[in-house]
Protein backbone atom coordinates (compact mmCIF):
# COMPACT_ATOMS: atom_id res chain seq x y z
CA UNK A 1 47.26 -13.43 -11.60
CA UNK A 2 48.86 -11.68 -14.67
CA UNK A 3 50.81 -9.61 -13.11
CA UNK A 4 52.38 -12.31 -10.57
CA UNK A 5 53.00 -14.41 -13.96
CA UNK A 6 54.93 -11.69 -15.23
CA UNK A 7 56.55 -11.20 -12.18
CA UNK A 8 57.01 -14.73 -10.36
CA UNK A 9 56.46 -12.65 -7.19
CA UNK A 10 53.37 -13.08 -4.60
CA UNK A 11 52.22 -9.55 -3.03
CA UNK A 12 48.87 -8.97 -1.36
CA UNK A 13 48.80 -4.72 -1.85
CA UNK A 14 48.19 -2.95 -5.04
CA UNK A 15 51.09 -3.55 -7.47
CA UNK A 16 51.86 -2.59 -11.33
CA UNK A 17 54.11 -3.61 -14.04
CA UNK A 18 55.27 -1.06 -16.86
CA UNK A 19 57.17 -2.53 -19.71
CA UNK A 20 58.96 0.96 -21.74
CA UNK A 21 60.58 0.86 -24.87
CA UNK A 22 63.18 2.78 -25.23
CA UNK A 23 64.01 4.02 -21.99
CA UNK A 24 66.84 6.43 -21.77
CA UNK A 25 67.57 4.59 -25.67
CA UNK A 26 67.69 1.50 -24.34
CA UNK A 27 67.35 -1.16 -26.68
CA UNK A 28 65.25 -3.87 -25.30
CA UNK A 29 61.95 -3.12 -23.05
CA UNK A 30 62.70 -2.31 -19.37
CA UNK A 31 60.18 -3.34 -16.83
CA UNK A 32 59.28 -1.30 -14.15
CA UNK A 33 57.44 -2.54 -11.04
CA UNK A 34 55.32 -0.01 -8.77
CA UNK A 35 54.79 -1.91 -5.34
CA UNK A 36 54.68 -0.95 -1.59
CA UNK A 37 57.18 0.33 0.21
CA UNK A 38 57.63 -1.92 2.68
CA UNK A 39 57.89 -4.55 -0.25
CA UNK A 40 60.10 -2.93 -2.47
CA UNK A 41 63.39 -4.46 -0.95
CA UNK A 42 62.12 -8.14 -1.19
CA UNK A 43 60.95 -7.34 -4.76
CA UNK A 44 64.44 -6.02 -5.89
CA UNK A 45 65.57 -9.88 -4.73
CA UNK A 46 62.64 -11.98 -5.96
CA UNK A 47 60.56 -10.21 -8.93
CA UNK A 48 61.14 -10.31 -12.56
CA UNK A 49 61.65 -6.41 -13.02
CA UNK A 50 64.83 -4.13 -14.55
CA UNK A 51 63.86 -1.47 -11.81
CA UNK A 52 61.74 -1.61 -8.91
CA UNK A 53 60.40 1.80 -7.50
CA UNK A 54 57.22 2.63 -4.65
CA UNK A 55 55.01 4.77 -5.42
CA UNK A 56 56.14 7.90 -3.60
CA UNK A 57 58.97 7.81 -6.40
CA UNK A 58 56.46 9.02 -8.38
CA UNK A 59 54.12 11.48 -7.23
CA UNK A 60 52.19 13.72 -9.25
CA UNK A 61 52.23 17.21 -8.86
CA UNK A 62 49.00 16.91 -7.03
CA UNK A 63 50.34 13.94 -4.72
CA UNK A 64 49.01 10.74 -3.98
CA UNK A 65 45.74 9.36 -2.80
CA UNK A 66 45.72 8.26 1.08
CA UNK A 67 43.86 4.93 -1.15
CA UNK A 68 46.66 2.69 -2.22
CA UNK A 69 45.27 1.21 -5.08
CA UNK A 70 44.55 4.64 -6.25
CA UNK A 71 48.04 5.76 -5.26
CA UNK A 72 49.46 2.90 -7.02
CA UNK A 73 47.37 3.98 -10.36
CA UNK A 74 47.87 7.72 -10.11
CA UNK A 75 52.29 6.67 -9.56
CA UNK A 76 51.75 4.37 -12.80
CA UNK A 77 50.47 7.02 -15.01
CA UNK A 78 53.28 9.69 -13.35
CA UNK A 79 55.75 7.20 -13.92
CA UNK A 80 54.71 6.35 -17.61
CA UNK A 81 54.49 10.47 -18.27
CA UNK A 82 57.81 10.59 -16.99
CA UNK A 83 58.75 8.38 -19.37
CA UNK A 84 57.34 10.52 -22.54
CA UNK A 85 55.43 7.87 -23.75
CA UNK A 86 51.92 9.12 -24.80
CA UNK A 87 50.43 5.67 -25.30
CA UNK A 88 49.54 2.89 -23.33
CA UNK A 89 48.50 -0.53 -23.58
CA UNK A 90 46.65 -2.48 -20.67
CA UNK A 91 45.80 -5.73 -20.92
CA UNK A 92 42.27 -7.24 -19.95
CA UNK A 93 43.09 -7.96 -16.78
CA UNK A 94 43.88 -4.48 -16.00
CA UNK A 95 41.40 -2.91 -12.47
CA UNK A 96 39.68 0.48 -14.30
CA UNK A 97 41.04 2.71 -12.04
CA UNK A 98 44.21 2.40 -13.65
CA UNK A 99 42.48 3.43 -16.75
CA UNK A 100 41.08 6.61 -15.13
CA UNK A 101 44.37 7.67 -13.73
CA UNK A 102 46.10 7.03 -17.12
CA UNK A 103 43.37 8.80 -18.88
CA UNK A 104 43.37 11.75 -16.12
CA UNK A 105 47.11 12.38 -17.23
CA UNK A 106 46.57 12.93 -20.68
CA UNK A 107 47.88 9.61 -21.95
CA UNK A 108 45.98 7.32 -24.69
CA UNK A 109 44.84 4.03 -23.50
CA UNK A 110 43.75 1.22 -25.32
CA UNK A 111 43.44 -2.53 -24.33
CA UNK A 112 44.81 -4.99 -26.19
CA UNK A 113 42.17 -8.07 -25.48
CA UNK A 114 44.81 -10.81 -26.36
CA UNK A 115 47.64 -9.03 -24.30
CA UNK A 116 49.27 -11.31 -21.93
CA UNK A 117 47.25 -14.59 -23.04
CA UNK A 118 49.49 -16.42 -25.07
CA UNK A 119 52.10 -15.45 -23.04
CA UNK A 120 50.11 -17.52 -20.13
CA UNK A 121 49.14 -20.17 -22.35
CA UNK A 122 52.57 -21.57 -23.21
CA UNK A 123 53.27 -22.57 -20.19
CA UNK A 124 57.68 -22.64 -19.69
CA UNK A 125 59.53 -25.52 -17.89
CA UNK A 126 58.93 -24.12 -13.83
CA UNK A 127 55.48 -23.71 -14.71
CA UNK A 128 54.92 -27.86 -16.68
CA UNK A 129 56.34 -28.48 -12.84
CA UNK A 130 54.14 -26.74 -10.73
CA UNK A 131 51.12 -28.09 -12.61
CA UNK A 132 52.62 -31.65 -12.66
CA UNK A 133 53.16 -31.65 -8.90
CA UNK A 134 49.43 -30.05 -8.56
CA UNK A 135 47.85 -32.99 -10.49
CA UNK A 136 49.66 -35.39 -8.24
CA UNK A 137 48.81 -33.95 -5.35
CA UNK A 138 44.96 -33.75 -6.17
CA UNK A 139 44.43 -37.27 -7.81
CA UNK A 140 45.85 -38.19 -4.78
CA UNK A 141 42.94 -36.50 -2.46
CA UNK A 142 40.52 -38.09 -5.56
CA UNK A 143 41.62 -41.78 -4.90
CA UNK A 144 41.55 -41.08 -1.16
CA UNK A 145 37.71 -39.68 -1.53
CA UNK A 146 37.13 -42.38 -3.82
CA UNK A 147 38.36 -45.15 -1.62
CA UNK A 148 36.58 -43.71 1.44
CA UNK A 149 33.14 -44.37 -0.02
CA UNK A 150 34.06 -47.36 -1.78
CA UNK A 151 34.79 -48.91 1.53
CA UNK A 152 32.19 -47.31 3.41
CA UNK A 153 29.54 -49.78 5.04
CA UNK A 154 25.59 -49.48 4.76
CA UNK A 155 22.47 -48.89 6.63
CA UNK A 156 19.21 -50.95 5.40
CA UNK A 157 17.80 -47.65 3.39
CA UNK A 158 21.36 -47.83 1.38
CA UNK A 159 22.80 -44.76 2.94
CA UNK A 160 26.91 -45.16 3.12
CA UNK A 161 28.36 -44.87 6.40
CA UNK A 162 31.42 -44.33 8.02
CA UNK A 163 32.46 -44.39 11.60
CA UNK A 164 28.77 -45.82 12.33
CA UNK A 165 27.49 -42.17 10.85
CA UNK A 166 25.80 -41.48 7.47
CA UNK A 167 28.82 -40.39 5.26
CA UNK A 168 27.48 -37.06 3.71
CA UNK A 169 28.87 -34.85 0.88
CA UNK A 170 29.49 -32.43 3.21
CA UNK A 171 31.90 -35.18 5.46
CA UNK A 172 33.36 -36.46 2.34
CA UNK A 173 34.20 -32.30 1.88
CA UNK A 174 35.68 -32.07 5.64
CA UNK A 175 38.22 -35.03 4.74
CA UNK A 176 39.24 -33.86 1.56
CA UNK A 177 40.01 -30.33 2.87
CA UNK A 178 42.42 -31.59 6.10
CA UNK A 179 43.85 -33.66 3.29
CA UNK A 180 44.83 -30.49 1.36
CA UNK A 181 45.23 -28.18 3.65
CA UNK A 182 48.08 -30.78 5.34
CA UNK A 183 49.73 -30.65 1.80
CA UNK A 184 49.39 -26.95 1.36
CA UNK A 185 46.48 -26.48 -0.74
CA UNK A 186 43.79 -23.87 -0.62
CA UNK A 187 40.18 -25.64 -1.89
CA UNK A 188 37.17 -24.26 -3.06
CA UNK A 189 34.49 -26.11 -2.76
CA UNK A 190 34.82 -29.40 -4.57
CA UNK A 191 31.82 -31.30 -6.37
CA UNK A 192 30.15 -34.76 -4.10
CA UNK A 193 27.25 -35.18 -6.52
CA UNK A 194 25.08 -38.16 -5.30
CA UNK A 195 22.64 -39.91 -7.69
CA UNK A 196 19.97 -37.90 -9.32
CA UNK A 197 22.27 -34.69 -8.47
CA UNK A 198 25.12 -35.57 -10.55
CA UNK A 199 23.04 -34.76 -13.85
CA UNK A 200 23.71 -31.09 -13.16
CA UNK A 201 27.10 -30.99 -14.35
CA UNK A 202 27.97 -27.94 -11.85
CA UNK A 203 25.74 -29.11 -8.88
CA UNK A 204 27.93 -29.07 -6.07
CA UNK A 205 26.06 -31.77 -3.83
CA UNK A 206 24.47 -32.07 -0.47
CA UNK A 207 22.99 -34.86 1.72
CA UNK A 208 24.16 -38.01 2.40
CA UNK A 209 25.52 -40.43 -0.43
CA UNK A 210 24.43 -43.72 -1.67
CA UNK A 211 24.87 -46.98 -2.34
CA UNK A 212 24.69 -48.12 -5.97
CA UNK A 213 24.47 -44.47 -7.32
CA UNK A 214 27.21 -42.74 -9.31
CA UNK A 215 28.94 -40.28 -7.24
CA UNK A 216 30.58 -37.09 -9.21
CA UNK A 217 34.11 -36.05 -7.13
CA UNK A 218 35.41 -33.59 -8.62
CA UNK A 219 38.46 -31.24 -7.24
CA UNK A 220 40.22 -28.17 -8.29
CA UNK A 221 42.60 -27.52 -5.39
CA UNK A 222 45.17 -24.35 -5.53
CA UNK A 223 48.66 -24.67 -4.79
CA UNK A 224 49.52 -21.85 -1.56
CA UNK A 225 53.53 -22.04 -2.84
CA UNK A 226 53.21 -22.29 -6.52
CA UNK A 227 49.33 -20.45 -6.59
CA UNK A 228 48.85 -22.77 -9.48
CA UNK A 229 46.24 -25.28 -9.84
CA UNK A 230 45.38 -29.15 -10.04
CA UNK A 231 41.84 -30.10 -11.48
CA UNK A 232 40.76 -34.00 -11.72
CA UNK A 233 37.43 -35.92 -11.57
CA UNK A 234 36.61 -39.31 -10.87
CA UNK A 235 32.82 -41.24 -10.77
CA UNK A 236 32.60 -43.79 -8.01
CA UNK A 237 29.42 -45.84 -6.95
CA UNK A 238 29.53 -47.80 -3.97
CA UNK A 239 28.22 -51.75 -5.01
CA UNK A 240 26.59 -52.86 -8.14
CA UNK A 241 26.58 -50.22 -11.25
CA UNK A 242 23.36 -49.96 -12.76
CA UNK A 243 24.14 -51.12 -16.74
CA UNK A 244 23.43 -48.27 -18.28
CA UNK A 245 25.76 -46.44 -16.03
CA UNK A 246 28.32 -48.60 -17.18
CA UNK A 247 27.37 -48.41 -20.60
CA UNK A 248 27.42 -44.18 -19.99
CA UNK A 249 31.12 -44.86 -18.36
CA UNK A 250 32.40 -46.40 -21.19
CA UNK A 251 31.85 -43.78 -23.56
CA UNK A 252 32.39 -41.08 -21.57
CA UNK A 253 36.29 -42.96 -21.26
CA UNK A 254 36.36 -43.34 -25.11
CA UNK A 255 35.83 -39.98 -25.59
CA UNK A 256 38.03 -38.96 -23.18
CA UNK A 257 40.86 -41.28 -25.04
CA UNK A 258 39.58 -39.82 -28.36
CA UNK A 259 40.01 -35.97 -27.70
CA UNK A 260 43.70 -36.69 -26.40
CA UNK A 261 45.05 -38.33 -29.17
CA UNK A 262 43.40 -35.84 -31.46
CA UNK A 263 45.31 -33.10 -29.44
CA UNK A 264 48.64 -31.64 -31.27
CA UNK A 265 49.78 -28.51 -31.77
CA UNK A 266 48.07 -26.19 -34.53
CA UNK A 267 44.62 -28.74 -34.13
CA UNK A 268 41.63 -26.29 -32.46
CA UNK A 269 40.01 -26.54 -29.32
CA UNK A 270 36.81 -26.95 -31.77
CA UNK A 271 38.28 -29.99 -33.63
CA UNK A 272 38.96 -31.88 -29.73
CA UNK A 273 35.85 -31.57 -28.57
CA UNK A 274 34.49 -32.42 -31.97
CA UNK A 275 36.34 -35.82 -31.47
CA UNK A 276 35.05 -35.99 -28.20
CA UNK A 277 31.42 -35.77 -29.24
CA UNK A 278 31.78 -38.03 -32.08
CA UNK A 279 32.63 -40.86 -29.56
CA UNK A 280 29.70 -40.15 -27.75
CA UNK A 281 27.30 -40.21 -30.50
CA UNK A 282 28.65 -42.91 -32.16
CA UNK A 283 27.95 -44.95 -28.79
CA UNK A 284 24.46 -43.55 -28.94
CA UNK A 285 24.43 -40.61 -26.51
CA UNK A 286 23.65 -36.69 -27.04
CA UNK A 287 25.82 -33.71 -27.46
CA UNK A 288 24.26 -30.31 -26.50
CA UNK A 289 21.78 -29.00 -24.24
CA UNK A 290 18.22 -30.44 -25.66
CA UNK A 291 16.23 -27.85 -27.88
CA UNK A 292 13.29 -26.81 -25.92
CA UNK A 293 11.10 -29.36 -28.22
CA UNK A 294 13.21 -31.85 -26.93
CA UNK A 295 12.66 -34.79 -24.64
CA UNK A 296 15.98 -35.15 -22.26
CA UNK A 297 15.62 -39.01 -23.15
CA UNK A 298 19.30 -40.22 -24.15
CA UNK A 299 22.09 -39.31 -21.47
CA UNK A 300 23.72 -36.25 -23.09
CA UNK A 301 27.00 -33.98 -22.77
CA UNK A 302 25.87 -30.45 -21.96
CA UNK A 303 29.34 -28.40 -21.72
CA UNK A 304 32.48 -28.68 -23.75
CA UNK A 305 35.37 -31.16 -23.75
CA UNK A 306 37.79 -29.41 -21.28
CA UNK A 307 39.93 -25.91 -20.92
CA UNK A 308 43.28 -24.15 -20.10
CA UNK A 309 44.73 -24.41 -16.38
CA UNK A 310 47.28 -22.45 -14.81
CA UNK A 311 46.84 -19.31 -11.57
CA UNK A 312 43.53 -20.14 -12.62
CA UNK A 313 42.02 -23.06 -12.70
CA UNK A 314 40.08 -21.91 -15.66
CA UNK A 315 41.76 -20.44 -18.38
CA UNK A 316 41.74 -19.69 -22.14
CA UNK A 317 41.75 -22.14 -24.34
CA UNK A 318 38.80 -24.36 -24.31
CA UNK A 319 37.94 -27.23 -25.88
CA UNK A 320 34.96 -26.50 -27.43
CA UNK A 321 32.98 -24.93 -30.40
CA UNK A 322 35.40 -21.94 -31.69
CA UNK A 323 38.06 -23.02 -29.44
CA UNK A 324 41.27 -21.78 -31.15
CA UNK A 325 44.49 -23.45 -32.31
CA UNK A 326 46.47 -25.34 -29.61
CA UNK A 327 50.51 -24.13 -28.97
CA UNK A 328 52.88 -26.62 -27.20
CA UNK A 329 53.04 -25.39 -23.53
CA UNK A 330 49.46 -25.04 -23.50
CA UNK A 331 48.05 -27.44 -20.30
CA UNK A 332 44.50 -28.59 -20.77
CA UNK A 333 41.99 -30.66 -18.89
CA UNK A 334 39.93 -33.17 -20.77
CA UNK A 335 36.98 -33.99 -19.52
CA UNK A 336 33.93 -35.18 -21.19
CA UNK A 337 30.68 -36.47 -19.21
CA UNK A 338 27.08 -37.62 -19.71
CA UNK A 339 24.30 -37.00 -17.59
CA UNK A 340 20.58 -38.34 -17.27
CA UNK A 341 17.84 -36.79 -15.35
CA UNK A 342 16.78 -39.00 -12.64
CA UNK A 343 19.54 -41.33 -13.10
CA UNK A 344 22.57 -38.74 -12.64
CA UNK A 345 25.89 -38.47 -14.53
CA UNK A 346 29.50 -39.69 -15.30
CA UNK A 347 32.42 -37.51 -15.68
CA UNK A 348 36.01 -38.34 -15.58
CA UNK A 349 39.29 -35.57 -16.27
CA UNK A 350 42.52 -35.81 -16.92
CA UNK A 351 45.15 -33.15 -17.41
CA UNK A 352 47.36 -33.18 -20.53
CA UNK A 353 50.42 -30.28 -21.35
CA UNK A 354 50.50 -30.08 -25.49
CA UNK A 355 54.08 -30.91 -26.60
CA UNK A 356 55.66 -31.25 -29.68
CA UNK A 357 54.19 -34.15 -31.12
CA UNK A 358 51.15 -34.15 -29.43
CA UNK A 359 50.33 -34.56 -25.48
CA UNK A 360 51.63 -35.78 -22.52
CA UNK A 361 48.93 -36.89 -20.14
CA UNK A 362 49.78 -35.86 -16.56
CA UNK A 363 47.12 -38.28 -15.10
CA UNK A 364 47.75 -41.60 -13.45
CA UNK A 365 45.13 -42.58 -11.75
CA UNK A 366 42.26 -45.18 -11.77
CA UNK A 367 39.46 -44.72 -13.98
CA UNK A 368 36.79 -46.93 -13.16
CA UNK A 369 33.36 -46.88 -10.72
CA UNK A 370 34.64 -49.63 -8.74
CA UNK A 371 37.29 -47.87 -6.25
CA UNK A 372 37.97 -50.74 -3.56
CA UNK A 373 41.41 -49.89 -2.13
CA UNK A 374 43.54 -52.09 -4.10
CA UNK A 375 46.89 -53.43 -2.78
């Protein structure tokens, strides 16, 4: 993913980007891409590079490996020797063999942990519209999974059916998948936590779902054009909502409303989701898994307020303790939750992009337990 961000150009066979100072005295860095053979013509059309070479341009005086990722590491370190440079820099991202083969022709290598991440994290204009479209697309596969148990009928134990059959996480899964993959999407597997299940904040779900329990949807679909990602969560429960539900719900919204008008630029990832758990507590609920002399008896938040999304649909920074200074471009989700042993848990996300003055929230879409399909 950091190379195709550098790039803007999709390959599925070992690939490398060199950026040389100074090359033949040029003036400005010149970025050299290392890619197939049979890709190098498409990449000298589509790819962000000054030069675009395969690796037999670039064999060592030992040749190549019949492996290509080790070809494609022992061309990068010819190609960078070639170059006289005697230092390199990788970034974190970087596959060790690279390393080796650098090392194994006499070159320093360091990484530079921070390489590449700010670069990611300010996210330019093509990018804000990729991730705008994403978010669209997937609160639009929330409502419909939202709507589809909302309107769902009942047997006498209180299981939800649909089409006469139980309706199931794993059916709720099956429609939300057609649904993406008829709009492009790849989709790993998205959260349907029933009931007592939802108070595991990263319990996927199983089994069929309920009436009158709070259902966790939560989905983090990528894009197959763009390879960038949406990431939204709704709670819906199917008739009446238990009152302290509703009294979790409303706090987990007001401290959802509270950590995005405390994001700006220069204001930490620490200080959001210190906003965000100041809501909370102030409406009476916990912050923080429970010391192990603790009784679990208050509905609590046990993970942070939200993070960076981008290729991944986790990414630097987070909002949360020692979460660093926000920069405009930087796209975030926000998404605090509470969740009770026994009872189960509330969680609702929206995605935000940091802008000059503060944030623009991306999100549109419903954010109540009642999801009848409105007109």
């Amino acid at each position: 993913m950091a190379l195709f961000h550098r790039i803007r150009f999709s390959v599925g066979d070992p690939a490398a980007l060199i950026t040389v100072e100074g090359l033949h005295g040029a003036t400005t860095p010149k970025r050299i891409l290392i890619i197939r053979d049979i890709e190098v013509d498409r990449a000298r059309k589509g790819a962000r590079a000054d030069h675009v070479f395969a690796p037999a341009d670039f064999s060592p005086a030992g040749g190549l490996s019949g492996d290509r990722e080790t070809a494609t590491a022992q061309a990068t370190a010819e190609c960078v020797r070639r170059s006289g440079a005697t230092r390199v820099e990788l970034d974190r991202s970087t596959p060790s063999i690279f390393w080796h083969a650098l090392k194994e022709a006499g070159l320093e290598v360091i990484c530079q942990i921070d390489a590449g991440v700010a670069e990611r994290r300010t996210k330019d204009a093509e990018e804000i519209g990729w991730l705008r479209q994403c978010q669209a697309d997937t609160e639009a596969v929330v409502r419909m999974a939202c709507e589809l148990v909302a309107s769902a009928s009942t047997n006498p134990d209180g299981v939800l059916l649909r089409d006469g059959k139980p309706l199931t996480a794993e059916r709720l899964r099956e429609a939300i998948d057609v649904f993406l993959l008829r709009r492009g999407y790849q989709n790993p597997q998205p959260i349907i936590a029933c009931g007592a299940q939802g108070a595991d904040c990263h319990e996927h779900g199983h089994g069929p779902l309920r009436t009158c329990e709070p259902i966790i949807v939560d989905i983090f679909p990528r894009s197959k054009k763009s390879l960038y990602n949406g990431d939204c969560t709704r709670t819906v429960v199917h008739g009446a909502v238990n009152p302290e539900l509703a009294r979790m719900h409303a706090a987990v919204v007001e401290a959802k409303r509270a950590a995005i008008a405390a994001i700006a630029p220069g204001v930490t990832g620490e200080a959001v989701h210190a906003a965000t758990a100041r809501a909370l507590r102030e409406a009476g609920f916990g912050v923080g898994m429970p010391k192990s002399d603790e009784t679990w008896v208050q509905a609590r938040m046990t993970h942070g307020t939200g993070h960076g999304v981008g290729l991944e649909v986790h990414e630097p920074p987070l909002l949360a303790e020692k979460g660093p200074p926000l920069v405009v471009g930087d796209i975030l989700t926000v998404e605090p939750g509470l969740y009770q042993p026994g009872l189960g848990g509330i969680r609702v996300e929206d995605m935000v992009v940091v802008t000059e003055t503060g944030c623009e929230n991306f999100s549109k879409l419903h954010e109540g337990l009642d999801w009848k399909p409105r007109a």
